[in-house]
PDB file of N, CA and C in Angstrom:
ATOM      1  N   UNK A   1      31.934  27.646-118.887  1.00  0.00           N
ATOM      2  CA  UNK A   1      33.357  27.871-118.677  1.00  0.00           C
ATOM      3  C   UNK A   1      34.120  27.545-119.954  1.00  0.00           C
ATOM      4  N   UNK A   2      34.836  28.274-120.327  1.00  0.00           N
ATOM      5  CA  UNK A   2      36.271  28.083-121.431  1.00  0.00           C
ATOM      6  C   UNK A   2      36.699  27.074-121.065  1.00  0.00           C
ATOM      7  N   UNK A   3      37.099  25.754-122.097  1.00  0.00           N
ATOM      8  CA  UNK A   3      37.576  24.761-122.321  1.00  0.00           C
ATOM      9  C   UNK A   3      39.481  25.070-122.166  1.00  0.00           C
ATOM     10  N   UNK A   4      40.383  24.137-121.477  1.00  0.00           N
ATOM     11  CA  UNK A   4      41.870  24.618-121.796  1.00  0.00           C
ATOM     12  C   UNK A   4      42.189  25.049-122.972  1.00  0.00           C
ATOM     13  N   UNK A   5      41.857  24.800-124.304  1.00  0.00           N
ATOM     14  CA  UNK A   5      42.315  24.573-125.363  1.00  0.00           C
ATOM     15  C   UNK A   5      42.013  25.769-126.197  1.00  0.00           C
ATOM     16  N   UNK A   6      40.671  26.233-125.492  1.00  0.00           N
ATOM     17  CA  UNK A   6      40.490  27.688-126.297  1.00  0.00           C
ATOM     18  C   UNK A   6      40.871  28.950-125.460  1.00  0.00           C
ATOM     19  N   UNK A   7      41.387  28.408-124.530  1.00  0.00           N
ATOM     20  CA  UNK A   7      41.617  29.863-123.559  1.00  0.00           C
ATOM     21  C   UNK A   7      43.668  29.765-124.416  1.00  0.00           C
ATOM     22  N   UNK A   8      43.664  28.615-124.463  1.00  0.00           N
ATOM     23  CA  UNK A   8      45.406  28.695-125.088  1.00  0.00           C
ATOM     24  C   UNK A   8      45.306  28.885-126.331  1.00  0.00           C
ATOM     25  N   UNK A   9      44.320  29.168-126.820  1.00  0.00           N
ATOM     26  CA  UNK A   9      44.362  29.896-128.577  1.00  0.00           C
ATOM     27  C   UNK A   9      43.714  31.080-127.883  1.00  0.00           C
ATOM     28  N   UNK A  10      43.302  31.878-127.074  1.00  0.00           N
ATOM     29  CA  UNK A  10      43.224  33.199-127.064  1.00  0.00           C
ATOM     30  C   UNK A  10      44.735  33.681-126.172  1.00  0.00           C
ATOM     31  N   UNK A  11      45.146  33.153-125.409  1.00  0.00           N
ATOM     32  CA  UNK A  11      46.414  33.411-124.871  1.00  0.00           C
ATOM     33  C   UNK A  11      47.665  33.399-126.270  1.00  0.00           C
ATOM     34  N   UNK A  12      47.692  32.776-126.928  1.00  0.00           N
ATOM     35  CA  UNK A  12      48.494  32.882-128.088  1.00  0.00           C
ATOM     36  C   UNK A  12      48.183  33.707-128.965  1.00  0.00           C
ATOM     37  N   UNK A  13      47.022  33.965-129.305  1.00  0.00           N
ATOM     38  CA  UNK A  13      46.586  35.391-129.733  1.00  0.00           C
ATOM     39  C   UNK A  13      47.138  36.900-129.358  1.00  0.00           C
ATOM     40  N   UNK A  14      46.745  36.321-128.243  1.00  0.00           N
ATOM     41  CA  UNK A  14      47.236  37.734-127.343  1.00  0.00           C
ATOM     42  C   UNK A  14      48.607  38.146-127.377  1.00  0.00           C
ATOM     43  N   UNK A  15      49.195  37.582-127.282  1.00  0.00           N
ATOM     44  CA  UNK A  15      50.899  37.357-127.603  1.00  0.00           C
ATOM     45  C   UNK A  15      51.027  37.792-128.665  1.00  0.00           C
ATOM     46  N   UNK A  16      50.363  37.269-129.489  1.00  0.00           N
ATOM     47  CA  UNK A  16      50.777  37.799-131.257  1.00  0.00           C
ATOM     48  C   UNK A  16      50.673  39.117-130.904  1.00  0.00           C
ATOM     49  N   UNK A  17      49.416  39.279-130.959  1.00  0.00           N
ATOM     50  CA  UNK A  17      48.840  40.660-131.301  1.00  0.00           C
ATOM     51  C   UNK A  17      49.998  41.880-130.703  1.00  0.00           C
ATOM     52  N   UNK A  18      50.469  41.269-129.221  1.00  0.00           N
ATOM     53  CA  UNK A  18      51.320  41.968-128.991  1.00  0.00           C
ATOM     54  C   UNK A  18      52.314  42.159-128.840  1.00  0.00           C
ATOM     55  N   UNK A  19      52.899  41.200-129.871  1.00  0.00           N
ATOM     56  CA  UNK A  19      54.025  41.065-130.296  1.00  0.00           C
ATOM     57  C   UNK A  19      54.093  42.043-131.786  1.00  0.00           C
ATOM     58  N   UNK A  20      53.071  42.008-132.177  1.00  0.00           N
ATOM     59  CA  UNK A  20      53.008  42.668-133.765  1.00  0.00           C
ATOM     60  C   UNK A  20      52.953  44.335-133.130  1.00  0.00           C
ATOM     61  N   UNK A  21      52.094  44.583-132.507  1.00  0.00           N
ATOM     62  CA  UNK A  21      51.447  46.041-131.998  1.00  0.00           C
ATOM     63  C   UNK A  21      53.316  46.500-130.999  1.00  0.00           C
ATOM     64  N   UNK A  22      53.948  45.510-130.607  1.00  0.00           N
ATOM     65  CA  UNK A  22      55.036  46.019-130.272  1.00  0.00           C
ATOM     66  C   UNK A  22      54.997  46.404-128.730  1.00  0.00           C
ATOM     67  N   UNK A  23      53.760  45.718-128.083  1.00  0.00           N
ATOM     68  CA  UNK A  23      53.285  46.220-126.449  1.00  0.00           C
ATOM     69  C   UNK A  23      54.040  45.141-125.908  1.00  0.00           C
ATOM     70  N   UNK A  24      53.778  45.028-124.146  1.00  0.00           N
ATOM     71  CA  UNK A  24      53.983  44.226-123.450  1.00  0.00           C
ATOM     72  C   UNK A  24      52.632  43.589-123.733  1.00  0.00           C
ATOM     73  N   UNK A  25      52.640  42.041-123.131  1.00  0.00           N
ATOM     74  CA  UNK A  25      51.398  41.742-123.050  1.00  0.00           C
ATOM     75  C   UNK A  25      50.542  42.089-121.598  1.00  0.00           C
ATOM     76  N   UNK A  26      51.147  42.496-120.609  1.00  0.00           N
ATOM     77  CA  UNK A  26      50.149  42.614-119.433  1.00  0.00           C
ATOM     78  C   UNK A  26      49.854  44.017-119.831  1.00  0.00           C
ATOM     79  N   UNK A  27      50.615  44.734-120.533  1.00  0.00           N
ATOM     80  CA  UNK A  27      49.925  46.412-120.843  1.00  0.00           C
ATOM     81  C   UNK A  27      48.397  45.662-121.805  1.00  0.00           C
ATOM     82  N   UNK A  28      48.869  44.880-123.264  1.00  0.00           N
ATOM     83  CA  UNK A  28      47.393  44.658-123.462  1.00  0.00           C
ATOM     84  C   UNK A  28      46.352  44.034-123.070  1.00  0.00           C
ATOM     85  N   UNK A  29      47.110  43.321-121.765  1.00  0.00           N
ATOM     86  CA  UNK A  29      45.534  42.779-121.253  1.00  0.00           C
ATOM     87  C   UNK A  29      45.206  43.541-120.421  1.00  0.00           C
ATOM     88  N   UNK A  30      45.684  44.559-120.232  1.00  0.00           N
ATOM     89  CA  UNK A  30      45.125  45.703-119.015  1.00  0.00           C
ATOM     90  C   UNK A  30      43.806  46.435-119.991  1.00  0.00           C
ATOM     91  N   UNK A  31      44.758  46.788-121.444  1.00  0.00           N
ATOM     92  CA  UNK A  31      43.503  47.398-122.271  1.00  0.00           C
ATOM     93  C   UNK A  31      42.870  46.512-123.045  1.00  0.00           C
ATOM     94  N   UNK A  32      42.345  45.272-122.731  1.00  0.00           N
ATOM     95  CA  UNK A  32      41.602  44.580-123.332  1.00  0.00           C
ATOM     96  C   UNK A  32      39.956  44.776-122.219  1.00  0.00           C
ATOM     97  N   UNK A  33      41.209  44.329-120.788  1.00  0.00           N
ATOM     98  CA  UNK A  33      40.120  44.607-119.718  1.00  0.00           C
ATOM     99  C   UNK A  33      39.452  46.268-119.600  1.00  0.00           C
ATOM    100  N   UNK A  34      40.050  47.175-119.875  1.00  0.00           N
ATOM    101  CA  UNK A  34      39.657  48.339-119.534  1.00  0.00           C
ATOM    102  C   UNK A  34      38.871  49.089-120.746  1.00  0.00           C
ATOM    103  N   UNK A  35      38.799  47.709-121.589  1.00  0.00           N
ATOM    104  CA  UNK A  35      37.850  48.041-123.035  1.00  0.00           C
ATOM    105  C   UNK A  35      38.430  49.071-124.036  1.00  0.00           C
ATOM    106  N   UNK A  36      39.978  49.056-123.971  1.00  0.00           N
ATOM    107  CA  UNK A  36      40.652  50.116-124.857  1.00  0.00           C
ATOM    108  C   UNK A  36      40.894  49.548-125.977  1.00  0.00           C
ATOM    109  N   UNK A  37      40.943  48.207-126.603  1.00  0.00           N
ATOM    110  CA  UNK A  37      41.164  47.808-127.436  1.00  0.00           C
ATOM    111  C   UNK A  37      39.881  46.839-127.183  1.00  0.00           C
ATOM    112  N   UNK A  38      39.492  46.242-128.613  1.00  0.00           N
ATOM    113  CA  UNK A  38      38.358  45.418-128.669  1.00  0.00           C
ATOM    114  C   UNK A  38      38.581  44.228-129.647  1.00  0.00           C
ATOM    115  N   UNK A  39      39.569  42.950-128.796  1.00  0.00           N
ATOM    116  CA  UNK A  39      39.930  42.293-130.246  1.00  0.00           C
ATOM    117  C   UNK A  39      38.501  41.717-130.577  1.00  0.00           C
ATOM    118  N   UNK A  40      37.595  41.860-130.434  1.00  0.00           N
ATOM    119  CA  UNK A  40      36.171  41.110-131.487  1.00  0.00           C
ATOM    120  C   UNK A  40      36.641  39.344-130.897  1.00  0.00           C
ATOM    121  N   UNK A  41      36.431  39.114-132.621  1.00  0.00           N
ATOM    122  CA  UNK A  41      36.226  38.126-132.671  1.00  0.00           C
ATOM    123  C   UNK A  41      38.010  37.422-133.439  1.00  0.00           C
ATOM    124  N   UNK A  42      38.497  38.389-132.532  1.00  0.00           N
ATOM    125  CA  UNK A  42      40.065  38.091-133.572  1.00  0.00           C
ATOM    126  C   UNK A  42      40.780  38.893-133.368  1.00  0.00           C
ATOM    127  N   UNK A  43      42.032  39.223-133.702  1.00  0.00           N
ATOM    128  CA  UNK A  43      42.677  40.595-133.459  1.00  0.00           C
ATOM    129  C   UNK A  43      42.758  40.947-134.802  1.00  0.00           C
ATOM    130  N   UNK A  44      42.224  41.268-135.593  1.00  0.00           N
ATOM    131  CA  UNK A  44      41.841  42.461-136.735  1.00  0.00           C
ATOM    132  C   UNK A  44      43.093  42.964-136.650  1.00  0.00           C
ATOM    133  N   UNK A  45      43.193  44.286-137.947  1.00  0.00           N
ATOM    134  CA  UNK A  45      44.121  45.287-137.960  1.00  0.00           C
ATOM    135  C   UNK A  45      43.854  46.245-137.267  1.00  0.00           C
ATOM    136  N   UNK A  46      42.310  46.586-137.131  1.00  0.00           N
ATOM    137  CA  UNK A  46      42.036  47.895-136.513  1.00  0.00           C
ATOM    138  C   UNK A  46      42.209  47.776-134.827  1.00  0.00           C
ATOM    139  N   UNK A  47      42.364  46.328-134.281  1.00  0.00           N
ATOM    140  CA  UNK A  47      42.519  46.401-132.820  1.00  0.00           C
ATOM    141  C   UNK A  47      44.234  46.697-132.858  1.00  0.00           C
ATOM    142  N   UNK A  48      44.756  45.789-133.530  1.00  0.00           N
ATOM    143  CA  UNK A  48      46.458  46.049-133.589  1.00  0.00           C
ATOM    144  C   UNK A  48      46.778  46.989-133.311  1.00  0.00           C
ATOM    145  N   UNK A  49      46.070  48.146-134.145  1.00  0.00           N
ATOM    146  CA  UNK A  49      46.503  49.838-134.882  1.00  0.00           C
ATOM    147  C   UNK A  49      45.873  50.312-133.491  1.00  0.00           C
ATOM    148  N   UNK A  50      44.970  49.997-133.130  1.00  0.00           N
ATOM    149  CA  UNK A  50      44.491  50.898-131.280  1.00  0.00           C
ATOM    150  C   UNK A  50      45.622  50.593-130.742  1.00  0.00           C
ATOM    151  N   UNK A  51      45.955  49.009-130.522  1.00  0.00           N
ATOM    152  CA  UNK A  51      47.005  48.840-129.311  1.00  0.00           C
ATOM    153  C   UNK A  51      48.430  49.523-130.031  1.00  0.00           C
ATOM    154  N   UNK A  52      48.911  49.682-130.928  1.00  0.00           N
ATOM    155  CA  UNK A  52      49.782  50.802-131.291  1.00  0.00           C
ATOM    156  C   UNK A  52      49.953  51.967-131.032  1.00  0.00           C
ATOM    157  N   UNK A  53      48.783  52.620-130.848  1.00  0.00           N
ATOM    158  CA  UNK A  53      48.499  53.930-130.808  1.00  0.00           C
ATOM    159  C   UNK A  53      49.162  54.073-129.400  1.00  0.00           C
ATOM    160  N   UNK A  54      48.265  52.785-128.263  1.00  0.00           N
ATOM    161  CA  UNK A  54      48.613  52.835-127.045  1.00  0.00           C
ATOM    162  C   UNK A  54      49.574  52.976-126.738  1.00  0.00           C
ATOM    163  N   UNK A  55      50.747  51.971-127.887  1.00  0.00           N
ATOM    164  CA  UNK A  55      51.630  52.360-127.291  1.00  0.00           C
ATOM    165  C   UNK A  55      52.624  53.467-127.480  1.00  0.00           C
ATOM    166  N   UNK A  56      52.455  54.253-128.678  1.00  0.00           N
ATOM    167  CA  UNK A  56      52.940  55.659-128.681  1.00  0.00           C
ATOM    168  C   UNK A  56      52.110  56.600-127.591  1.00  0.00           C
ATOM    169  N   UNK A  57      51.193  56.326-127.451  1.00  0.00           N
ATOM    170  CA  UNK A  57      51.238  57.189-126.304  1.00  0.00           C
ATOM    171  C   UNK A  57      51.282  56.886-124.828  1.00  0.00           C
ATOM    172  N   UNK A  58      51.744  56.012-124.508  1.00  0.00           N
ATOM    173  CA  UNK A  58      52.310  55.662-123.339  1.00  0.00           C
ATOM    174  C   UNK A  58      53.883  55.957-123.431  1.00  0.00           C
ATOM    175  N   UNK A  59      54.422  55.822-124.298  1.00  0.00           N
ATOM    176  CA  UNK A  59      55.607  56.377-124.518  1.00  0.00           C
ATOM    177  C   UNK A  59      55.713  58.024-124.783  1.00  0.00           C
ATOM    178  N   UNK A  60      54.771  58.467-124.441  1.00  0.00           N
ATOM    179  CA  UNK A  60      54.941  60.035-124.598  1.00  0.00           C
ATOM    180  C   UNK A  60      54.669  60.409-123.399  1.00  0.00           C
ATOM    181  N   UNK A  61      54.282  59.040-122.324  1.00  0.00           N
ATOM    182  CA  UNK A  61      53.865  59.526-120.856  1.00  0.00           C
ATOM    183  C   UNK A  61      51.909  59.681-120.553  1.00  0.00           C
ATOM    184  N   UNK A  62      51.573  59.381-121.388  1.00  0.00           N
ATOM    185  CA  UNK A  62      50.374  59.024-121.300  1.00  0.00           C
ATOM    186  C   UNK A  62      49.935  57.933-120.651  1.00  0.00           C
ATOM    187  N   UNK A  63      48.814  58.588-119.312  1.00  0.00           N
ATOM    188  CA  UNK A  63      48.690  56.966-118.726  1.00  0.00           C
ATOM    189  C   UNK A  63      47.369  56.248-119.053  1.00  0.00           C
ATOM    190  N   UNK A  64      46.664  55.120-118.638  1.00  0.00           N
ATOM    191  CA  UNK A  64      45.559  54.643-119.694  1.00  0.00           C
ATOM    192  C   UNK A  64      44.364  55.468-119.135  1.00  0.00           C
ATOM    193  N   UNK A  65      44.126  55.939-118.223  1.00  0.00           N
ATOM    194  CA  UNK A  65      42.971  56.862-118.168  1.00  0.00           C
ATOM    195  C   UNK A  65      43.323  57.822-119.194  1.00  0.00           C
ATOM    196  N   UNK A  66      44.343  58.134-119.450  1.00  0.00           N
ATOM    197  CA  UNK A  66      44.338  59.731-120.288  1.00  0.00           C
ATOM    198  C   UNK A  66      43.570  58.942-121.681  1.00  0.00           C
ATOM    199  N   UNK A  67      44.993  57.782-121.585  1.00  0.00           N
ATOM    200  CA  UNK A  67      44.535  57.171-123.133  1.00  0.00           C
ATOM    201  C   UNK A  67      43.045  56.967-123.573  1.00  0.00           C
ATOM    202  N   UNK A  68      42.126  56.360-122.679  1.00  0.00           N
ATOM    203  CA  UNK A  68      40.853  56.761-123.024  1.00  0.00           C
ATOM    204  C   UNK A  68      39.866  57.484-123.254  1.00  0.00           C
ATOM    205  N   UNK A  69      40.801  58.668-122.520  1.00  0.00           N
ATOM    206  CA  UNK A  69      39.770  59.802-122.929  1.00  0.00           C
ATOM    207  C   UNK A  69      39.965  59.974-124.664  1.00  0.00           C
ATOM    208  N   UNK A  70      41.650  60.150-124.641  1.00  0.00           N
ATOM    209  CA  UNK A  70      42.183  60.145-126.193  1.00  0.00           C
ATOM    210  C   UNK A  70      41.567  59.191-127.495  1.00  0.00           C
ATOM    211  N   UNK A  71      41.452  57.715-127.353  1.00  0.00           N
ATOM    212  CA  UNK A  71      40.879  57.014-127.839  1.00  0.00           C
ATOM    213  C   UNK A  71      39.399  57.550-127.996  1.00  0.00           C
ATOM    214  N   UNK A  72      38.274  57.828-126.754  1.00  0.00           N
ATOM    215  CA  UNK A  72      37.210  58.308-127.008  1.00  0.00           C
ATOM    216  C   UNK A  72      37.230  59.715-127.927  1.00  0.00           C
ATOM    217  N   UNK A  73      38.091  60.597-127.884  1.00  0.00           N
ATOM    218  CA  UNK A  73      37.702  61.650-128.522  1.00  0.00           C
ATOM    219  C   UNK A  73      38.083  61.262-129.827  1.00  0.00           C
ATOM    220  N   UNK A  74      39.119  60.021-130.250  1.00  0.00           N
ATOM    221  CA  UNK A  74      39.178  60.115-131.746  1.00  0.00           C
ATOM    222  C   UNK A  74      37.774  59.639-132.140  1.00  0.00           C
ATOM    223  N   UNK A  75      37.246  58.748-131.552  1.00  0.00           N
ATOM    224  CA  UNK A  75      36.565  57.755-132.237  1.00  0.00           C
ATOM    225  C   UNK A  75      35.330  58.754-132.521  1.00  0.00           C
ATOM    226  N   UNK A  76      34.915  59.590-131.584  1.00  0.00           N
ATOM    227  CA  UNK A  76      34.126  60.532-131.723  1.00  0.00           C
ATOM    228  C   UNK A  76      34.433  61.756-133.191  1.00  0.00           C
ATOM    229  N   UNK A  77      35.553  62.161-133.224  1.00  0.00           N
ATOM    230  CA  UNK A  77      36.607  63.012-134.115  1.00  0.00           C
ATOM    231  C   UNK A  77      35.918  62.020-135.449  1.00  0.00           C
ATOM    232  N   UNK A  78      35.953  61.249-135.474  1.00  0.00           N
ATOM    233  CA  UNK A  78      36.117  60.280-136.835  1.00  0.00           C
ATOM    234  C   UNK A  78      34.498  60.094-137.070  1.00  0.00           C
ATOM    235  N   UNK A  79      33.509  59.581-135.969  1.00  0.00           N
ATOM    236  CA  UNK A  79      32.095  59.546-136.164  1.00  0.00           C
ATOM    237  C   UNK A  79      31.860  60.963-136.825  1.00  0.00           C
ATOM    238  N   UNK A  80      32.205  62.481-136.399  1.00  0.00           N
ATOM    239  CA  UNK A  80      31.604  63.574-136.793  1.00  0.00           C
ATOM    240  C   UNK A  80      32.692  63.759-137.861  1.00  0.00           C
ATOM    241  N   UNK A  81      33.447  63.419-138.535  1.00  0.00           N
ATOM    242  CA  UNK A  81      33.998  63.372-139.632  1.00  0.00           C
ATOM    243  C   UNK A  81      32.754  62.671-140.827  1.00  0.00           C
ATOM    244  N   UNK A  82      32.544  61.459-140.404  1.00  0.00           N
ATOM    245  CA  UNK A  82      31.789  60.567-141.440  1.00  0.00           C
ATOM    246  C   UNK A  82      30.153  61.192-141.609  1.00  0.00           C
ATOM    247  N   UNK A  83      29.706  62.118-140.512  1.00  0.00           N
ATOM    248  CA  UNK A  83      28.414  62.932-140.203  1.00  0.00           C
ATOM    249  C   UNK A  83      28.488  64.109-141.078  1.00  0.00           C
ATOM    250  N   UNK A  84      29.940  64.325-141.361  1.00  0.00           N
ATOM    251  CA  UNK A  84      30.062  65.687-141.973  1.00  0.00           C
ATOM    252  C   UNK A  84      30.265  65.448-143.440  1.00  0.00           C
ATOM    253  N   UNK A  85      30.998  64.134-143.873  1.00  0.00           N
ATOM    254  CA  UNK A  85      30.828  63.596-145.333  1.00  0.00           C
ATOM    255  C   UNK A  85      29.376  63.433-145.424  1.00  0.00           C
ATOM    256  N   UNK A  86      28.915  62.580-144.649  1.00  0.00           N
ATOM    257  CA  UNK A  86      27.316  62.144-145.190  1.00  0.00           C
ATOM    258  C   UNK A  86      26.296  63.345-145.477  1.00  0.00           C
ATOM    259  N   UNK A  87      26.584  64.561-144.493  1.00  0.00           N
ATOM    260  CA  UNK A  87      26.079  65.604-144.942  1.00  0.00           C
ATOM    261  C   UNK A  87      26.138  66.417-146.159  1.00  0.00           C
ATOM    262  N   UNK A  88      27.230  66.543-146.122  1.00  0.00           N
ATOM    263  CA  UNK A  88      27.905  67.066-147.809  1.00  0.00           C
ATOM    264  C   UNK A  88      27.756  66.310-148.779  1.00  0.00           C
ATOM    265  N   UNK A  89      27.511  65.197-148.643  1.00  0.00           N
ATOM    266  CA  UNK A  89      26.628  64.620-149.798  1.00  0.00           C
ATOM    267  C   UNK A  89      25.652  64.798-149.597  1.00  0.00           C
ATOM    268  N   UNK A  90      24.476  64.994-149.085  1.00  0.00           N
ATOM    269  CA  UNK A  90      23.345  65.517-149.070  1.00  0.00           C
ATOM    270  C   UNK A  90      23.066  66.717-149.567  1.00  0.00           C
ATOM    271  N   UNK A  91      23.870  67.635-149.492  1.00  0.00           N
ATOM    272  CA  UNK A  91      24.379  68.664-149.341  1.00  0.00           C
ATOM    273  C   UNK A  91      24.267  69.569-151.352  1.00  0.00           C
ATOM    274  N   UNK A  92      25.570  68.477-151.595  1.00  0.00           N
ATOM    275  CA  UNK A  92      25.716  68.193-153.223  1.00  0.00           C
ATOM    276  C   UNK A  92      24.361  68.206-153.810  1.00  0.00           C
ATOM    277  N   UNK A  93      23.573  66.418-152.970  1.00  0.00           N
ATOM    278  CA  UNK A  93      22.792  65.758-154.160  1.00  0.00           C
ATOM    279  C   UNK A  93      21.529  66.910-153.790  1.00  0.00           C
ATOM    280  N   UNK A  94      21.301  67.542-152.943  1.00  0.00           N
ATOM    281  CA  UNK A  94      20.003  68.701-152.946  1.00  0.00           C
ATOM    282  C   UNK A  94      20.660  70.160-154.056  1.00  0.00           C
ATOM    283  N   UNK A  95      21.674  70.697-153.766  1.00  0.00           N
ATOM    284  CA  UNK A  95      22.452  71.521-154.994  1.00  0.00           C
ATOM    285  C   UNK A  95      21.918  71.355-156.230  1.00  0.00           C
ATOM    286  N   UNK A  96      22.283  69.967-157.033  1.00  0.00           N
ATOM    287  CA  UNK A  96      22.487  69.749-158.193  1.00  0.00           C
ATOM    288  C   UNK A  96      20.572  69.743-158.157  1.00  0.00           C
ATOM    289  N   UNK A  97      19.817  68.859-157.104  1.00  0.00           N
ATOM    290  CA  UNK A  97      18.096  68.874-157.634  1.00  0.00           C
ATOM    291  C   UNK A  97      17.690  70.797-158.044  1.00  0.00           C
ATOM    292  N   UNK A  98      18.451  71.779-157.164  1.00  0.00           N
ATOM    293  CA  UNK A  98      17.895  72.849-156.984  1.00  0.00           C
ATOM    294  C   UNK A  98      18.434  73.417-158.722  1.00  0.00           C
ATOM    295  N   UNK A  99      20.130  73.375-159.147  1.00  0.00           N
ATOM    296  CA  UNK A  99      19.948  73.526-160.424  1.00  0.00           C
ATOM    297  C   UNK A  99      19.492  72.929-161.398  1.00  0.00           C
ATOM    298  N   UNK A 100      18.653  71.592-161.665  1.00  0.00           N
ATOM    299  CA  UNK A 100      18.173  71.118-162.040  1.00  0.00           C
ATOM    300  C   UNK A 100      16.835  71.717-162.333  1.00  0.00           C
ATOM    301  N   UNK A 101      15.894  71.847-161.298  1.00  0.00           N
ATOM    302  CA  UNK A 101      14.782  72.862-160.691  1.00  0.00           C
ATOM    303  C   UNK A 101      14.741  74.239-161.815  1.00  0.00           C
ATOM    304  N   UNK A 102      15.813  74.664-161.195  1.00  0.00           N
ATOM    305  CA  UNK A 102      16.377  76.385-161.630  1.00  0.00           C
ATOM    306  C   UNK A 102      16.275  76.414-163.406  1.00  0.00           C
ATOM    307  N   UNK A 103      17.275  75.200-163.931  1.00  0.00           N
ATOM    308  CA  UNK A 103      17.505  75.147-165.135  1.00  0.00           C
ATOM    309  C   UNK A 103      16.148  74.502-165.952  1.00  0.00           C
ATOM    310  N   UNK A 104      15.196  73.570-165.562  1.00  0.00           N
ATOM    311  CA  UNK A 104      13.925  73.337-166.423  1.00  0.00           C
ATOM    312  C   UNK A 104      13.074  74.751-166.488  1.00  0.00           C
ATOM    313  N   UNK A 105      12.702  75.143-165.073  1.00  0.00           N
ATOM    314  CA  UNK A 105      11.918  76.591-165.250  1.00  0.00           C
ATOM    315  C   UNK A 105      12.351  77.831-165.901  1.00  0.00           C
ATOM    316  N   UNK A 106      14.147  77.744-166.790  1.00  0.00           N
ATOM    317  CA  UNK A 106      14.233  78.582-167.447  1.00  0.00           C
ATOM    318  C   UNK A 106      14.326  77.891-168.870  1.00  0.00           C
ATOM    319  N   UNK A 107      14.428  76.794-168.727  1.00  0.00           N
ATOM    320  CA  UNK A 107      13.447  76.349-170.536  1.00  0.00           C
ATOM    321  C   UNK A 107      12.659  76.792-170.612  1.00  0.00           C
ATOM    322  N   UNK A 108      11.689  76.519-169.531  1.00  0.00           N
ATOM    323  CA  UNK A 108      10.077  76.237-170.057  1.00  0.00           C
ATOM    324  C   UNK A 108       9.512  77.879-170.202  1.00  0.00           C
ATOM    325  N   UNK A 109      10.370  78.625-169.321  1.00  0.00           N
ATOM    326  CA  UNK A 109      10.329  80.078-169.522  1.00  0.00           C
ATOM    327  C   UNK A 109      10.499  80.833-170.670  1.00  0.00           C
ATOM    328  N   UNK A 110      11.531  80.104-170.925  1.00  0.00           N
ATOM    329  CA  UNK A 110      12.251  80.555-172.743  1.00  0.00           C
ATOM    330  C   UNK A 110      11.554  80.205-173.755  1.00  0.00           C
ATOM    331  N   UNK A 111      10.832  78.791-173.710  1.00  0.00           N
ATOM    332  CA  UNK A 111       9.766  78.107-174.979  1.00  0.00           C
ATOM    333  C   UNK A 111       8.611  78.767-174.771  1.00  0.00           C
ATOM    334  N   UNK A 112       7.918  79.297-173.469  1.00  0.00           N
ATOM    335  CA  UNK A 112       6.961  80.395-173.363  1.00  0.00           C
ATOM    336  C   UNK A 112       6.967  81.952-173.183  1.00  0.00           C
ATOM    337  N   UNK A 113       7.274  82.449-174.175  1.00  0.00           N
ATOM    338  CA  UNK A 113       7.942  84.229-173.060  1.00  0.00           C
ATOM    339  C   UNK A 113       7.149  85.027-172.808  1.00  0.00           C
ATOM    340  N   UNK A 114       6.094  84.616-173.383  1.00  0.00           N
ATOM    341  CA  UNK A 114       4.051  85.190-173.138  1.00  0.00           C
ATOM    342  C   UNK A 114       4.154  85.174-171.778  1.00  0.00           C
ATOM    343  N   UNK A 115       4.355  83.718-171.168  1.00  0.00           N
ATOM    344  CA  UNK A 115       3.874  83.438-169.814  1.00  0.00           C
ATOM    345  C   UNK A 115       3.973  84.410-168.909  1.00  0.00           C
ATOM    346  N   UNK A 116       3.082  84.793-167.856  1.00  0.00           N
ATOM    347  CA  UNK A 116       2.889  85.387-166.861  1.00  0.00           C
ATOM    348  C   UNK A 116       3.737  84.519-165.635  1.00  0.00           C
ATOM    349  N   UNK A 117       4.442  85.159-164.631  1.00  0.00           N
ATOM    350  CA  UNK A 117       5.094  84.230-164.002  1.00  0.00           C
ATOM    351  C   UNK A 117       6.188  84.966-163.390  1.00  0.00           C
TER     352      UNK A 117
END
């Protein structure tokens, strides 16, 4: 069981956080419980910036089921973003081996022009 003393440094936490993020606090403990925000081990910037988000879109009439679908599709949006950089660098660094490739076999072509090939 949580000791008084650390449940009143996560309760004061919580407050901050949503005091900074600009929420109510029972809206963020609704999305703390409903796993929409994830303060870790702290409230970070990147949990702040979720519970922000929340709350522009609850102010656009968004309710927290929607919001999670929304939240899930960014986070997804952003994973196949970083899938699609990591590719394109792959992408590049096989390019540059193939002119690399391309460009020795037309030395070695040029220093031999006998060669059969």
């Amino acid at each position: 069981m949580t000791d008084p003393e650390s449940r009143a440094d996560e309760v004061a936490a919580l407050v901050r956080a949503a005091r900074e993020a600009h929420v109510e606090v029972h809206l963020l403990v609704e999305c703390v419980e409903r796993r929409l925000v994830d303060p870790g081990s702290g409230w970070d910037d990147e949990a702040i910036e979720t519970a922000r988000r929340i709350r522009r879109l609850t102010t656009l009439g968004v309710n927290l089921s929607g919001i999670e679908v929304i939240l899930h599709m960014r986070r997804r949006v952003l994973a196949l973003h970083e899938e699609l950089a990591r590719r394109d660098a792959e992408l590049r660094r096989a390019r540059r081996l193939y002119d690399e490739e391309v460009a020795r076999l037309v030395r070695e072509r040029a220093a031999d022009p006998d060669r059969d090939g």
